[in-house]
PDB file of N, CA and C in Angstrom:
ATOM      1  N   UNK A   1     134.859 167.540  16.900  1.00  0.00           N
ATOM      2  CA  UNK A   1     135.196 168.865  16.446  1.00  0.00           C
ATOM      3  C   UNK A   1     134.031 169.437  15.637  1.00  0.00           C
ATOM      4  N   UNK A   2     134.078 170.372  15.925  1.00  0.00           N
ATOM      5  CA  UNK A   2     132.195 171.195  15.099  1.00  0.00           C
ATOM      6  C   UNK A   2     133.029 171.382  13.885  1.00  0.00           C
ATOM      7  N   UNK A   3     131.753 171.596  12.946  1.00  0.00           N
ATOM      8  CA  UNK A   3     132.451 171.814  11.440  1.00  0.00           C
ATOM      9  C   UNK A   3     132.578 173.416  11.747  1.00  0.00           C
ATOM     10  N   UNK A   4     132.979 173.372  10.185  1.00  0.00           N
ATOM     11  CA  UNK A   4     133.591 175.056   9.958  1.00  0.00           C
ATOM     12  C   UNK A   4     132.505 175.483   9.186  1.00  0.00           C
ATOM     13  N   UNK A   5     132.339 176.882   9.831  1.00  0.00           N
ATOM     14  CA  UNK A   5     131.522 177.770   8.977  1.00  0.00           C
ATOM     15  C   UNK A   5     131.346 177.224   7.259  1.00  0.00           C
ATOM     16  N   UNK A   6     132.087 177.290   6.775  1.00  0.00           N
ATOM     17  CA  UNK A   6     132.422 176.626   5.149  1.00  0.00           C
ATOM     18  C   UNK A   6     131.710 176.006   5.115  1.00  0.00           C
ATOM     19  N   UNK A   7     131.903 174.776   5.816  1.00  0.00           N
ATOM     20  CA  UNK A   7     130.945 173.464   5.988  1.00  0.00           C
ATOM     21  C   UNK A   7     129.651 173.590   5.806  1.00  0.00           C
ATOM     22  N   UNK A   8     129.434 174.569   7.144  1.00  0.00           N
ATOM     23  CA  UNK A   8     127.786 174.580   7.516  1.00  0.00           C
ATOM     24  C   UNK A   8     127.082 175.763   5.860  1.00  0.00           C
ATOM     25  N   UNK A   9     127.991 176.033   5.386  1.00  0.00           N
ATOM     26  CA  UNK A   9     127.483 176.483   4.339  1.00  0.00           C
ATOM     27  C   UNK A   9     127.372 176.223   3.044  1.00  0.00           C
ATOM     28  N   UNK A  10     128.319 175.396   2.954  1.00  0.00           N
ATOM     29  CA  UNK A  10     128.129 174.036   1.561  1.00  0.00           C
ATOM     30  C   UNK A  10     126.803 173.656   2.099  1.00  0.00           C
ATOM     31  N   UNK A  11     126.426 172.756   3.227  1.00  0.00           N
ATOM     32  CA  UNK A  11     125.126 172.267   3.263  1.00  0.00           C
ATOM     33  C   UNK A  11     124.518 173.324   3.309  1.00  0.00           C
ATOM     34  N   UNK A  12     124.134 174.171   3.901  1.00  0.00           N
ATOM     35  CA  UNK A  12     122.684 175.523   3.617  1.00  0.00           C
ATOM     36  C   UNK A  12     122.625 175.099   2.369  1.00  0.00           C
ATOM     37  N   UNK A  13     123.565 175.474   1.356  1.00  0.00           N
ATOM     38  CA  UNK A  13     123.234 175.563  -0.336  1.00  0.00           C
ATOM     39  C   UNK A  13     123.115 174.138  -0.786  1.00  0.00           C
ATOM     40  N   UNK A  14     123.177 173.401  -0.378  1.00  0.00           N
ATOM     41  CA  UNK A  14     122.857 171.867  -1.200  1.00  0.00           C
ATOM     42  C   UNK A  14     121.503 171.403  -0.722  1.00  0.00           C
ATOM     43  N   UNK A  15     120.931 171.762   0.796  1.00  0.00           N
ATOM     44  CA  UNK A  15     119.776 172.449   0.873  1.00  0.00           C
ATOM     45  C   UNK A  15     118.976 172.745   0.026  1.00  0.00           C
ATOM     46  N   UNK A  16     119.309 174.210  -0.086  1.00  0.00           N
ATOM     47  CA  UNK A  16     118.628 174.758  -0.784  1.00  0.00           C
ATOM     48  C   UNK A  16     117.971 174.584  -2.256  1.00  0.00           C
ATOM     49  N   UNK A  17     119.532 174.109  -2.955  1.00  0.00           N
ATOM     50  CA  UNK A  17     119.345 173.533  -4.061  1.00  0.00           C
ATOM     51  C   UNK A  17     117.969 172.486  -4.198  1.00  0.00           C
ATOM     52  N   UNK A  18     117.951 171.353  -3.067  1.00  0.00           N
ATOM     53  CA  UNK A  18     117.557 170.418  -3.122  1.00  0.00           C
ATOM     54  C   UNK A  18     116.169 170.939  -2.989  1.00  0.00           C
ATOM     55  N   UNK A  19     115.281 171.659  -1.935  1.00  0.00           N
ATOM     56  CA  UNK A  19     114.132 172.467  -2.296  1.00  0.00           C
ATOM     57  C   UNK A  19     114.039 172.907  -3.241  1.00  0.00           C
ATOM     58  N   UNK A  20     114.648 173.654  -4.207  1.00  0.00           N
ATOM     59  CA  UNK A  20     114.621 174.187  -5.434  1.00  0.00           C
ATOM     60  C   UNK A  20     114.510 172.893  -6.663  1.00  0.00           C
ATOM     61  N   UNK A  21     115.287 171.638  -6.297  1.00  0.00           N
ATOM     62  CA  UNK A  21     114.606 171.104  -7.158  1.00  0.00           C
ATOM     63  C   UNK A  21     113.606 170.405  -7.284  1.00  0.00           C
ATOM     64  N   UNK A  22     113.231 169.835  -6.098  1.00  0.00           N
ATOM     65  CA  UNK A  22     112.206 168.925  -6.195  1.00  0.00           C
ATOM     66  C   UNK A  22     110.830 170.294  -6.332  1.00  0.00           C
ATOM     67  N   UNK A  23     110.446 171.352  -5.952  1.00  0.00           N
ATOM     68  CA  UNK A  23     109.731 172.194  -6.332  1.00  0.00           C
ATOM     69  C   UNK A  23     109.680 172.829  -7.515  1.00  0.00           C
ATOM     70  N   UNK A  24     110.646 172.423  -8.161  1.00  0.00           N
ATOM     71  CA  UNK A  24     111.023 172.733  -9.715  1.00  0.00           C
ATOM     72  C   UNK A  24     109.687 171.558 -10.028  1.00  0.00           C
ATOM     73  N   UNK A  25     110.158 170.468  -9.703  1.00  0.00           N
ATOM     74  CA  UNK A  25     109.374 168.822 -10.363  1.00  0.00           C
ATOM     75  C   UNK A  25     107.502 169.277 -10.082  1.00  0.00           C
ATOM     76  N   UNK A  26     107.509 169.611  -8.536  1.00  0.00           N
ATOM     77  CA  UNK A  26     105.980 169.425  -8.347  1.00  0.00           C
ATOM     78  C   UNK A  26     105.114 170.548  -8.875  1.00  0.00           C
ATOM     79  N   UNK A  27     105.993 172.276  -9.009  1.00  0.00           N
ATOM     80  CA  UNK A  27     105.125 172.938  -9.298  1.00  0.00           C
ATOM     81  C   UNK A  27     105.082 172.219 -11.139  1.00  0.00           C
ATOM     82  N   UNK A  28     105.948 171.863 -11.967  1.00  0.00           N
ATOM     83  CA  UNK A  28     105.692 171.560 -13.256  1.00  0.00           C
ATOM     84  C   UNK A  28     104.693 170.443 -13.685  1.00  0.00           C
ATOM     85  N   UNK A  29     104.768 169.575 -12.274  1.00  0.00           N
ATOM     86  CA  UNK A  29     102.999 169.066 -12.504  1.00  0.00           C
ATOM     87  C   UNK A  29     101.871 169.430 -12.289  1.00  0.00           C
ATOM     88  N   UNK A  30     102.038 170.033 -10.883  1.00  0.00           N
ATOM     89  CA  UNK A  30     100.640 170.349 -10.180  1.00  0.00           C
ATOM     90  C   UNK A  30     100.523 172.062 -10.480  1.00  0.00           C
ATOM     91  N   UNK A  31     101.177 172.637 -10.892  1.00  0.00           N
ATOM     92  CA  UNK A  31     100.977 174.383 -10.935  1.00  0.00           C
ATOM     93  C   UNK A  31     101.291 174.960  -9.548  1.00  0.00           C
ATOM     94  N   UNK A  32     101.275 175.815  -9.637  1.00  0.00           N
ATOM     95  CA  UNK A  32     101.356 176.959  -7.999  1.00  0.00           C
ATOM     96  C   UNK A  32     100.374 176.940  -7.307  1.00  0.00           C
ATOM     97  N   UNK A  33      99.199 176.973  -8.281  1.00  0.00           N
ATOM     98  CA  UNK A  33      97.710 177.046  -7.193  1.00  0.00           C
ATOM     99  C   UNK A  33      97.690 175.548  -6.443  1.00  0.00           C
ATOM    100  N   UNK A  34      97.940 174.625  -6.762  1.00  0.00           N
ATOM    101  CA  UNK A  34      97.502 173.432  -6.422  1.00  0.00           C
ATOM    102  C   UNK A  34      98.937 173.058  -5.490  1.00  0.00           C
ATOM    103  N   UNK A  35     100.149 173.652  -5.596  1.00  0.00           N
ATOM    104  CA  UNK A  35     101.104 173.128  -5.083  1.00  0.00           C
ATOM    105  C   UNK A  35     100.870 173.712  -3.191  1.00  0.00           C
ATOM    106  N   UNK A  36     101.294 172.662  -2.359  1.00  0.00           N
ATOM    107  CA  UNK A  36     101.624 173.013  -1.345  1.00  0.00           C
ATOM    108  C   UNK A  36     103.020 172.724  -0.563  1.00  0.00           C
ATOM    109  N   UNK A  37     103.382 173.835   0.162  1.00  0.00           N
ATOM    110  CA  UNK A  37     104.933 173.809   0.712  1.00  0.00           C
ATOM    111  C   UNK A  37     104.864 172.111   1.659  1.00  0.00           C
ATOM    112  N   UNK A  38     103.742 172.067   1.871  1.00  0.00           N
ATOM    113  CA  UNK A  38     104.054 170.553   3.022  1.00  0.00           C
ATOM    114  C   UNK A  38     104.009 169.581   1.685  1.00  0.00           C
ATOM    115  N   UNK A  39     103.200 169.576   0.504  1.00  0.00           N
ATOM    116  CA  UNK A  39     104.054 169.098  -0.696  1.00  0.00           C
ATOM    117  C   UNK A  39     105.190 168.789  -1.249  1.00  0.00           C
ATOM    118  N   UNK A  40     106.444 169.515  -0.549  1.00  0.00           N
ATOM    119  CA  UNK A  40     107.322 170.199  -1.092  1.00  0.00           C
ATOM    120  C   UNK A  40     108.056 169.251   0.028  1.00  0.00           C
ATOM    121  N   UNK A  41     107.820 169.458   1.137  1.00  0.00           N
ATOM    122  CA  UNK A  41     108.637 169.206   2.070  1.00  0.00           C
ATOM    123  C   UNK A  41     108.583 167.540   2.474  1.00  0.00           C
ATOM    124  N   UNK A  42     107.427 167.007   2.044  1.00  0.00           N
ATOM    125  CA  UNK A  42     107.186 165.516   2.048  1.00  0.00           C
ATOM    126  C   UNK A  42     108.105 164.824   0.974  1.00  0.00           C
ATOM    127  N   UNK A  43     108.284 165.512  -0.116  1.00  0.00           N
ATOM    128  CA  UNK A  43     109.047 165.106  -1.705  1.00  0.00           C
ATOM    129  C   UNK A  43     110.594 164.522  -1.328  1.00  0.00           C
ATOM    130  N   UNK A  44     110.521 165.963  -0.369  1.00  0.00           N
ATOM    131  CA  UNK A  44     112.412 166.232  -0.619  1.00  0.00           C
ATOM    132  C   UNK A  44     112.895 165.621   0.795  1.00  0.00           C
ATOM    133  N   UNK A  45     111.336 165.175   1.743  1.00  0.00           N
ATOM    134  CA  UNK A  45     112.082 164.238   2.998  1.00  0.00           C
ATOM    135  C   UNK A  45     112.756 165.660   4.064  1.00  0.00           C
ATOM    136  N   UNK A  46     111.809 166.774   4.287  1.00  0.00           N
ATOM    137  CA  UNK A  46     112.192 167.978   4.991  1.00  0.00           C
ATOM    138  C   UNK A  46     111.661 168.286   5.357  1.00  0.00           C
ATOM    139  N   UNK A  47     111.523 168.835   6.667  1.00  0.00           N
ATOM    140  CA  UNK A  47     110.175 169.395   7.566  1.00  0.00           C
ATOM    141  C   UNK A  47     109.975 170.969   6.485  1.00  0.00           C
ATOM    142  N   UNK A  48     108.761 170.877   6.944  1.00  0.00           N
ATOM    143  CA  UNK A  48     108.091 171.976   6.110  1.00  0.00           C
ATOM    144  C   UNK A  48     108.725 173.481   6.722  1.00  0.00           C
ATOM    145  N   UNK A  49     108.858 173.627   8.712  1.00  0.00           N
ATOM    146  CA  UNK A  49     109.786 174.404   8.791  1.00  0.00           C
ATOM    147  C   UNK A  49     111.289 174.832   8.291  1.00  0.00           C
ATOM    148  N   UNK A  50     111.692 173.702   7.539  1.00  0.00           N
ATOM    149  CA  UNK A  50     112.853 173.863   7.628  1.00  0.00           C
ATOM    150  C   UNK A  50     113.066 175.086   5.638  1.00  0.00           C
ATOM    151  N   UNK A  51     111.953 174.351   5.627  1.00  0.00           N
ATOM    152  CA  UNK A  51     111.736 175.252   4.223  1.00  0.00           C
ATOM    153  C   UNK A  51     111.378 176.397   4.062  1.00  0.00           C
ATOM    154  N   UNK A  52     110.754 176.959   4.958  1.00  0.00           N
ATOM    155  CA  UNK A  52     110.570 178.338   5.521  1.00  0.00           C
ATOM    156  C   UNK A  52     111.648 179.027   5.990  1.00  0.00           C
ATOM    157  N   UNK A  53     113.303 178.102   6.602  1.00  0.00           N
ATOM    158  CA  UNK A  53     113.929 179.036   6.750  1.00  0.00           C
ATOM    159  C   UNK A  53     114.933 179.501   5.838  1.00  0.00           C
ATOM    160  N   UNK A  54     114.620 178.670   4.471  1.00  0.00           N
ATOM    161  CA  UNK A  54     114.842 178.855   2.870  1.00  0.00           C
ATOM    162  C   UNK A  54     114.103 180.104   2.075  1.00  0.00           C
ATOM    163  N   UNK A  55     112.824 180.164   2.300  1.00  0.00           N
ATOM    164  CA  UNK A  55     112.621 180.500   1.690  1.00  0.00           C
ATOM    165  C   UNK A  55     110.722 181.394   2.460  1.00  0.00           C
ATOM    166  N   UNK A  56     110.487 182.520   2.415  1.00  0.00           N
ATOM    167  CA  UNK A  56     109.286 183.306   3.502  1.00  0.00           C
ATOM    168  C   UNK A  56     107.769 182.347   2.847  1.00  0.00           C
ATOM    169  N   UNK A  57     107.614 181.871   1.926  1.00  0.00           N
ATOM    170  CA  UNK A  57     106.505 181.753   1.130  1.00  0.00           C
ATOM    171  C   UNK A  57     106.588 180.461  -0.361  1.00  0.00           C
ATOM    172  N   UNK A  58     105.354 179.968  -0.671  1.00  0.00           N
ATOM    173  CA  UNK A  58     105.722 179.267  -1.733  1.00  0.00           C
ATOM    174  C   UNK A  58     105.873 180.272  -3.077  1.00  0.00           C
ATOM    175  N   UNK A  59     105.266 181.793  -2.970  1.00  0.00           N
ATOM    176  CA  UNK A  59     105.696 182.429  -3.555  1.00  0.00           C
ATOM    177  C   UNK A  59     106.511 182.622  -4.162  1.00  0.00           C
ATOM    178  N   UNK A  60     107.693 183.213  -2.838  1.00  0.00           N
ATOM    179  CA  UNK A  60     108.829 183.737  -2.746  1.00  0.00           C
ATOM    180  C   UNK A  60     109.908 182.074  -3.510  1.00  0.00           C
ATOM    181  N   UNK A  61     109.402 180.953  -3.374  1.00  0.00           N
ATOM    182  CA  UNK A  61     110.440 179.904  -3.795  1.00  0.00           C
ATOM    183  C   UNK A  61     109.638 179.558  -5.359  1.00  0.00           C
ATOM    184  N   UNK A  62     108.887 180.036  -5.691  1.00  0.00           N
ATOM    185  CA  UNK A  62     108.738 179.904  -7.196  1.00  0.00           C
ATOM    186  C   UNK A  62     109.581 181.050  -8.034  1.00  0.00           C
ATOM    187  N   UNK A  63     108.917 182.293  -7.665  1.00  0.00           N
ATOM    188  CA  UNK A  63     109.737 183.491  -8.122  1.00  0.00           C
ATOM    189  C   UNK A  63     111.252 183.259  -8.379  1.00  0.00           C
ATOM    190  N   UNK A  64     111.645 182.563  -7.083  1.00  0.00           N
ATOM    191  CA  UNK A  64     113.533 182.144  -7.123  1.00  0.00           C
ATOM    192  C   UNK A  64     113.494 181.065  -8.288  1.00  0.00           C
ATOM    193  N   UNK A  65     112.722 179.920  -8.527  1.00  0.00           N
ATOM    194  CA  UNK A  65     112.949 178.999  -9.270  1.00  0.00           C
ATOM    195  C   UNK A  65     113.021 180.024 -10.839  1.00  0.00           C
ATOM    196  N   UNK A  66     111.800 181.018 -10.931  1.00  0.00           N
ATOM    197  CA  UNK A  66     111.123 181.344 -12.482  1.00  0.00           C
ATOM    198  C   UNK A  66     113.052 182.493 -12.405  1.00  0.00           C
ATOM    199  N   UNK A  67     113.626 182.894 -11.489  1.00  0.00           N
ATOM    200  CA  UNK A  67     114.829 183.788 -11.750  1.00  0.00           C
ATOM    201  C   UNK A  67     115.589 183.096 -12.506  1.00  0.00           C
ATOM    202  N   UNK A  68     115.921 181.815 -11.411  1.00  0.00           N
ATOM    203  CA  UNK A  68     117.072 181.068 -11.359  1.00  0.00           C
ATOM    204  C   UNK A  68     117.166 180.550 -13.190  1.00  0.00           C
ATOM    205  N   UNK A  69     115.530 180.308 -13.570  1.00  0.00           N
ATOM    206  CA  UNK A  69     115.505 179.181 -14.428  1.00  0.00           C
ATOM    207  C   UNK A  69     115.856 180.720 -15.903  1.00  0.00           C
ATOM    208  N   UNK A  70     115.581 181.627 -15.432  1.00  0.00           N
ATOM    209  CA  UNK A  70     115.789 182.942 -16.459  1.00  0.00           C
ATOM    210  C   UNK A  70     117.394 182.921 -16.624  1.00  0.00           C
ATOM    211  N   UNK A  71     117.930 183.096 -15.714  1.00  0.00           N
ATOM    212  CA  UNK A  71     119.346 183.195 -15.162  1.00  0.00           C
ATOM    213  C   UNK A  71     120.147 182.080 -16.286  1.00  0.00           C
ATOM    214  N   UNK A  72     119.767 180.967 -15.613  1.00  0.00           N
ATOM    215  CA  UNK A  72     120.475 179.561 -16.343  1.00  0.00           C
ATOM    216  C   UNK A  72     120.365 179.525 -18.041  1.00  0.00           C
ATOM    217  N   UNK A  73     118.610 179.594 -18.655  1.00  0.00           N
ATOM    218  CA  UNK A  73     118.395 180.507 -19.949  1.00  0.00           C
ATOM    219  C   UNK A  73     119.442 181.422 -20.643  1.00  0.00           C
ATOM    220  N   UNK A  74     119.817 182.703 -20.020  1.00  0.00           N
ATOM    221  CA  UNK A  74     120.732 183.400 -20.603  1.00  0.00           C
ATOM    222  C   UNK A  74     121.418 183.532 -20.754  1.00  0.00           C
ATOM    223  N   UNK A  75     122.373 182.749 -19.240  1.00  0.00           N
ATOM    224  CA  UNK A  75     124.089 182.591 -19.383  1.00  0.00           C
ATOM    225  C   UNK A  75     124.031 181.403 -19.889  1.00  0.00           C
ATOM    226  N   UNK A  76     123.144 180.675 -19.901  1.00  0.00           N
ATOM    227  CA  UNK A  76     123.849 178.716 -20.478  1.00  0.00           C
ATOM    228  C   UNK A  76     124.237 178.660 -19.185  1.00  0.00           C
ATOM    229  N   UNK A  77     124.109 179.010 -18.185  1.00  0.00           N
ATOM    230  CA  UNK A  77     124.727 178.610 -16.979  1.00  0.00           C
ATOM    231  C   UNK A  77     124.084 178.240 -15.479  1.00  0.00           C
ATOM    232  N   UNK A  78     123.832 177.851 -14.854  1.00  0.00           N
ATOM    233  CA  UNK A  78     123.213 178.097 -13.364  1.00  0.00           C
ATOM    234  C   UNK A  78     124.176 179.292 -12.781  1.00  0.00           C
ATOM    235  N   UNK A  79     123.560 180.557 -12.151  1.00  0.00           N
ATOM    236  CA  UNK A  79     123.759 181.386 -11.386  1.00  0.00           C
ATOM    237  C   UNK A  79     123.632 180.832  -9.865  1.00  0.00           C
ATOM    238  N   UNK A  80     124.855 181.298  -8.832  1.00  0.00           N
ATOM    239  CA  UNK A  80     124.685 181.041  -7.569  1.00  0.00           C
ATOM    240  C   UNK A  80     123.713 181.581  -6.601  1.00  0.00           C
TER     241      UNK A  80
END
């Protein structure tokens, strides 16, 4: 039986999460300039495509981390 939509979307976001954290870990050692997405994707055990369909750029997945980590800061909370 195929899973349910629900399903396939708990994993997208635990995913995602999981890029988000291990890129949390490498940019806080290595910086942005030095970080690379196949960096990223070797860490967390993920093809480097698959992180692209997370996220357009290593840009675009720092910016989300520097929100997320603003977000969590102000409410005391993680935002979804």
């Amino acid at each position: 039986m195929p899973r349910s939509e629900q399903a396939n979307q708990q994993i997208r976001d635990e995913r995602r999460r999981q890029i988000l954290h291990v890129a949390a870990e490498i940019f806080a050692r290595r910086g942005l300039a030095e970080t690379r997405i196949s960096d990223i994707a070797e860490a967390s055990g993920i093809s480097q495509g698959l992180i692209y369909r997370y996220f357009s750029s290593k840009e675009e997945l720092f910016k989300v981390l520097i929100e997320t980590s603003t977000n969590v800061t102000a409410t005391g909370q993680e935002q979804a």
